[in-house]
C-alpha atoms as a PDB file:
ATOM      1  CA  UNK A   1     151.465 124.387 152.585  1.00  0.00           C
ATOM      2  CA  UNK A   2     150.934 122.928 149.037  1.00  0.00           C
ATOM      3  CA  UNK A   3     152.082 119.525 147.215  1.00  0.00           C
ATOM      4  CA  UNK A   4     152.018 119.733 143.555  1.00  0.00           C
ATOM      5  CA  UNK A   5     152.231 116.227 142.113  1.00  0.00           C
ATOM      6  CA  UNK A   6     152.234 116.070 138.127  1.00  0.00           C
ATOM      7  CA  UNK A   7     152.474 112.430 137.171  1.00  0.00           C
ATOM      8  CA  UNK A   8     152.954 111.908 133.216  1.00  0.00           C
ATOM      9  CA  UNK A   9     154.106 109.252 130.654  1.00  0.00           C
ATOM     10  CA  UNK A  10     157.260 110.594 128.905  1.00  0.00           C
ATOM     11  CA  UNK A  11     157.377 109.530 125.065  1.00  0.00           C
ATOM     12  CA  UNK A  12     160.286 106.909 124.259  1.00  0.00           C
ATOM     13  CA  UNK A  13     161.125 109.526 121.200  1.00  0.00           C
ATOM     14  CA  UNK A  14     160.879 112.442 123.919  1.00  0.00           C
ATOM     15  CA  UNK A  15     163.245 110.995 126.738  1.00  0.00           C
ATOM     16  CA  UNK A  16     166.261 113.073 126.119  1.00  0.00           C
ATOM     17  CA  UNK A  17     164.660 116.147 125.062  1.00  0.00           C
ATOM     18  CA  UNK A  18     162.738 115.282 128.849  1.00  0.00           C
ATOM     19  CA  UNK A  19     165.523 114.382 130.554  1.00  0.00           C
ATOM     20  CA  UNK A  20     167.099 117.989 129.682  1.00  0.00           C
ATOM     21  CA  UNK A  21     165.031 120.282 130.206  1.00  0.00           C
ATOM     22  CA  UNK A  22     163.358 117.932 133.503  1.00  0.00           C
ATOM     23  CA  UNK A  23     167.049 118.965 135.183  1.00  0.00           C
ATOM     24  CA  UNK A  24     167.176 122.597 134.652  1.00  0.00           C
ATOM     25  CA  UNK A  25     163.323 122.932 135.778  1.00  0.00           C
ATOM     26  CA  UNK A  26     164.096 121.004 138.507  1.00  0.00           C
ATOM     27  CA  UNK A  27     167.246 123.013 139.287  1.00  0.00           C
ATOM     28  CA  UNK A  28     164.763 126.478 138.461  1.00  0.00           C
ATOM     29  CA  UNK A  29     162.200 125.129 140.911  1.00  0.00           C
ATOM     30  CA  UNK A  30     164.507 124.511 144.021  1.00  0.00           C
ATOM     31  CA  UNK A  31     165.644 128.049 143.874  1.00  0.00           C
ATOM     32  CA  UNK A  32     162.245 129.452 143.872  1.00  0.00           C
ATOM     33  CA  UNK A  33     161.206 131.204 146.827  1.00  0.00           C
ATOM     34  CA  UNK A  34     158.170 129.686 148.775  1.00  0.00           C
ATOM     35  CA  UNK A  35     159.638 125.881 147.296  1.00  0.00           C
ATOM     36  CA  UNK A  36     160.560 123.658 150.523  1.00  0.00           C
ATOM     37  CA  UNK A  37     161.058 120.582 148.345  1.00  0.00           C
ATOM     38  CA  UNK A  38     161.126 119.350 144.522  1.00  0.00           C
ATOM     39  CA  UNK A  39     162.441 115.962 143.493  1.00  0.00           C
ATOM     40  CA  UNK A  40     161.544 113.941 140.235  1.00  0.00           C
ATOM     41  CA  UNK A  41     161.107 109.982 140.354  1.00  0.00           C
ATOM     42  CA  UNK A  42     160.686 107.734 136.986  1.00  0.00           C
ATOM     43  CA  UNK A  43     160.273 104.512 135.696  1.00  0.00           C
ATOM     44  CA  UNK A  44     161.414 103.049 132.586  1.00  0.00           C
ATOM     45  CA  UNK A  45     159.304 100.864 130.277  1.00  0.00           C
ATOM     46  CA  UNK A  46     160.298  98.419 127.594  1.00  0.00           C
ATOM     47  CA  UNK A  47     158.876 100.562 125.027  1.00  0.00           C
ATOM     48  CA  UNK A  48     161.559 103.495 125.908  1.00  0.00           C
ATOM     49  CA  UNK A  49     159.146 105.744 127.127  1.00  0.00           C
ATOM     50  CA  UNK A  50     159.206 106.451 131.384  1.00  0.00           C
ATOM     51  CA  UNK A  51     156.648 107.152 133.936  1.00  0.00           C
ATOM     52  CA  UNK A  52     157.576 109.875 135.719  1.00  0.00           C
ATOM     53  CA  UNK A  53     156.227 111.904 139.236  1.00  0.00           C
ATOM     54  CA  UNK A  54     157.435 115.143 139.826  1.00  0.00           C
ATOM     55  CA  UNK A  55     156.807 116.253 143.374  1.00  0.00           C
ATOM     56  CA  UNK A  56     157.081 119.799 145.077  1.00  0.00           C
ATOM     57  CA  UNK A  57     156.172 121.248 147.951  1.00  0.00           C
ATOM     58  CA  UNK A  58     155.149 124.663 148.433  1.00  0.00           C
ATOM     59  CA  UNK A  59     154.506 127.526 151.242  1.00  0.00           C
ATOM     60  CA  UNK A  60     151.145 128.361 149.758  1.00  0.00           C
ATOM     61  CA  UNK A  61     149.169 128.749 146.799  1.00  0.00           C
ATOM     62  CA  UNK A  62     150.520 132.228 145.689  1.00  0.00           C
ATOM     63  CA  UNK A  63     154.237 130.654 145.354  1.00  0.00           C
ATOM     64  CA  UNK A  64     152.574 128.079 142.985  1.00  0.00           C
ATOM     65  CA  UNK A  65     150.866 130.707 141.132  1.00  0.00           C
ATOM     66  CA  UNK A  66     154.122 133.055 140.874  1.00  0.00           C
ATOM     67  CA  UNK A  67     155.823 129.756 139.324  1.00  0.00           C
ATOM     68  CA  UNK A  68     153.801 128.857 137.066  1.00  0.00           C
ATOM     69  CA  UNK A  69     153.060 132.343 135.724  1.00  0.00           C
ATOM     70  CA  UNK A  70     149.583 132.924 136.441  1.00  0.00           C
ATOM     71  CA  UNK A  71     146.276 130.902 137.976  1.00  0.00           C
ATOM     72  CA  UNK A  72     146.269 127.843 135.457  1.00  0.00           C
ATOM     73  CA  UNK A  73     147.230 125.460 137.368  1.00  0.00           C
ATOM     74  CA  UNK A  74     146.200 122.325 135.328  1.00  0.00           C
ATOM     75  CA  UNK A  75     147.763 123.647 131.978  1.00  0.00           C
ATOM     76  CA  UNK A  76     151.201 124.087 132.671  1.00  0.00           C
ATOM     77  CA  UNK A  77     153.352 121.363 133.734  1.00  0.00           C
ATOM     78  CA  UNK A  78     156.660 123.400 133.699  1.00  0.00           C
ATOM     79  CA  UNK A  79     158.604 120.665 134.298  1.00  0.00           C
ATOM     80  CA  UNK A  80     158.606 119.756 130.891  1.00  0.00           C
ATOM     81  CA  UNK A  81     159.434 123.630 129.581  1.00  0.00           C
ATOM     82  CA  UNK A  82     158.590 124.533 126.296  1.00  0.00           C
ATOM     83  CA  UNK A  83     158.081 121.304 124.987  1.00  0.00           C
ATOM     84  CA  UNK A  84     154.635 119.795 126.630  1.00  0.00           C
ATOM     85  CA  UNK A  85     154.597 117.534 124.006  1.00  0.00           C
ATOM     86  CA  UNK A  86     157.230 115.581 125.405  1.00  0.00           C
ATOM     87  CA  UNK A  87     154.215 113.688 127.188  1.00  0.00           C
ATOM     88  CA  UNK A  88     152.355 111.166 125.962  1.00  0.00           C
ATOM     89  CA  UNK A  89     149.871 111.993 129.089  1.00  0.00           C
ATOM     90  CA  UNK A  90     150.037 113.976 132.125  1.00  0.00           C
ATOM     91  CA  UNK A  91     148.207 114.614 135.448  1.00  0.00           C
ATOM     92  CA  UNK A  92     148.278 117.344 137.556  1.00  0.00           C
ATOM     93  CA  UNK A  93     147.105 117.100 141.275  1.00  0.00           C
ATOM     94  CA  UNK A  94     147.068 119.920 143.869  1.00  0.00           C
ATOM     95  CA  UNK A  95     147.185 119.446 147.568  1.00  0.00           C
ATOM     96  CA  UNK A  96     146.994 121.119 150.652  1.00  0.00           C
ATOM     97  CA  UNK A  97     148.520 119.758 153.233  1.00  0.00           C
ATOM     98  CA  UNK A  98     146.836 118.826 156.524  1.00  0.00           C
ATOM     99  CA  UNK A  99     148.652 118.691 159.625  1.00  0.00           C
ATOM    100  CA  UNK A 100     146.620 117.222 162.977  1.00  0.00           C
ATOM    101  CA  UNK A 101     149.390 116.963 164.898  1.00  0.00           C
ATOM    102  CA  UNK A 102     150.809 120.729 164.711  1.00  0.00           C
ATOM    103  CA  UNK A 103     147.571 120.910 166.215  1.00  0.00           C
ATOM    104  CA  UNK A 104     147.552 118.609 169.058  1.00  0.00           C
ATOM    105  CA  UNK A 105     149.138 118.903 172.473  1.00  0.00           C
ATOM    106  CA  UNK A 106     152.644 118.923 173.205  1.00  0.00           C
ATOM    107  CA  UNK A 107     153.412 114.817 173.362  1.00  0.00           C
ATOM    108  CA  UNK A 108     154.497 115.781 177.006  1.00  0.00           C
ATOM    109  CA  UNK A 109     151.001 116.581 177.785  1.00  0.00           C
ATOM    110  CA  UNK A 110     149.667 113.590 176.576  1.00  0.00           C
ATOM    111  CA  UNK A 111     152.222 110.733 177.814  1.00  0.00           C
ATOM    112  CA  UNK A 112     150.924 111.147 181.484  1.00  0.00           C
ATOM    113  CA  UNK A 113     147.335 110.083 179.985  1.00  0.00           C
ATOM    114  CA  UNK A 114     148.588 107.177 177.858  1.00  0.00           C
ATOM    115  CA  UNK A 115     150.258 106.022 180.918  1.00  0.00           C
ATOM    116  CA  UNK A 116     147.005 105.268 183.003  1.00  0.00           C
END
């Protein structure tokens, strides 16, 4: 499983232009296959402009790849479609997740030990 997390500052002149096209990717990215998860969180500053973290979650790398359009990764935001500029700055971080307890033993197994 990955987490793509793109964090960016949204220009206060860009905000509506953002806030558009931020919905219908959003909308685009829930319906693609190998996407578990996609939600977008902001902040708003005094200056107009807005922090924002978009956050999805994927089945593996090849979904990401197939959404994007190709292997760059760090280059296309998507969430802001055609219009990167919207962004004052942006960050894009890639993660895979790590699971040590879909490892472990059943909780039953281990309960008798904690017990002792």
């Amino acid at each position: 499983m990955i987490v793509r997390l793109l964090q960016g500052r949204v220009k206060a002149d860009a905000v509506s232009l953002f806030r558009e096209q931020s919905a219908l990717a959003l909308a685009r990215t829930r319906s693609r296959e190998g996407c578990s998860y996609a939600q977008l969180a902001r902040q708003c500053h005094k200056d107009g402009s807005e922090e924002i973290v978009f956050l999805s979650v994927w089945s593996d790398l090849k979904a990401v790849y197939d959404w994007v359009g190709g292997v760059d990764l760090v280059n296309a935001p998507v969430i802001a479609g055609d219009a990167p500029e919207v962004f004052a700055y942006f960050d894009i971080q890639h993660y895979e997740v790590v699971d040590p307890l879909a490892e472990a033993e059943p909780i039953e197994a281990v309960r008798p030990a904690l017990a002792s």
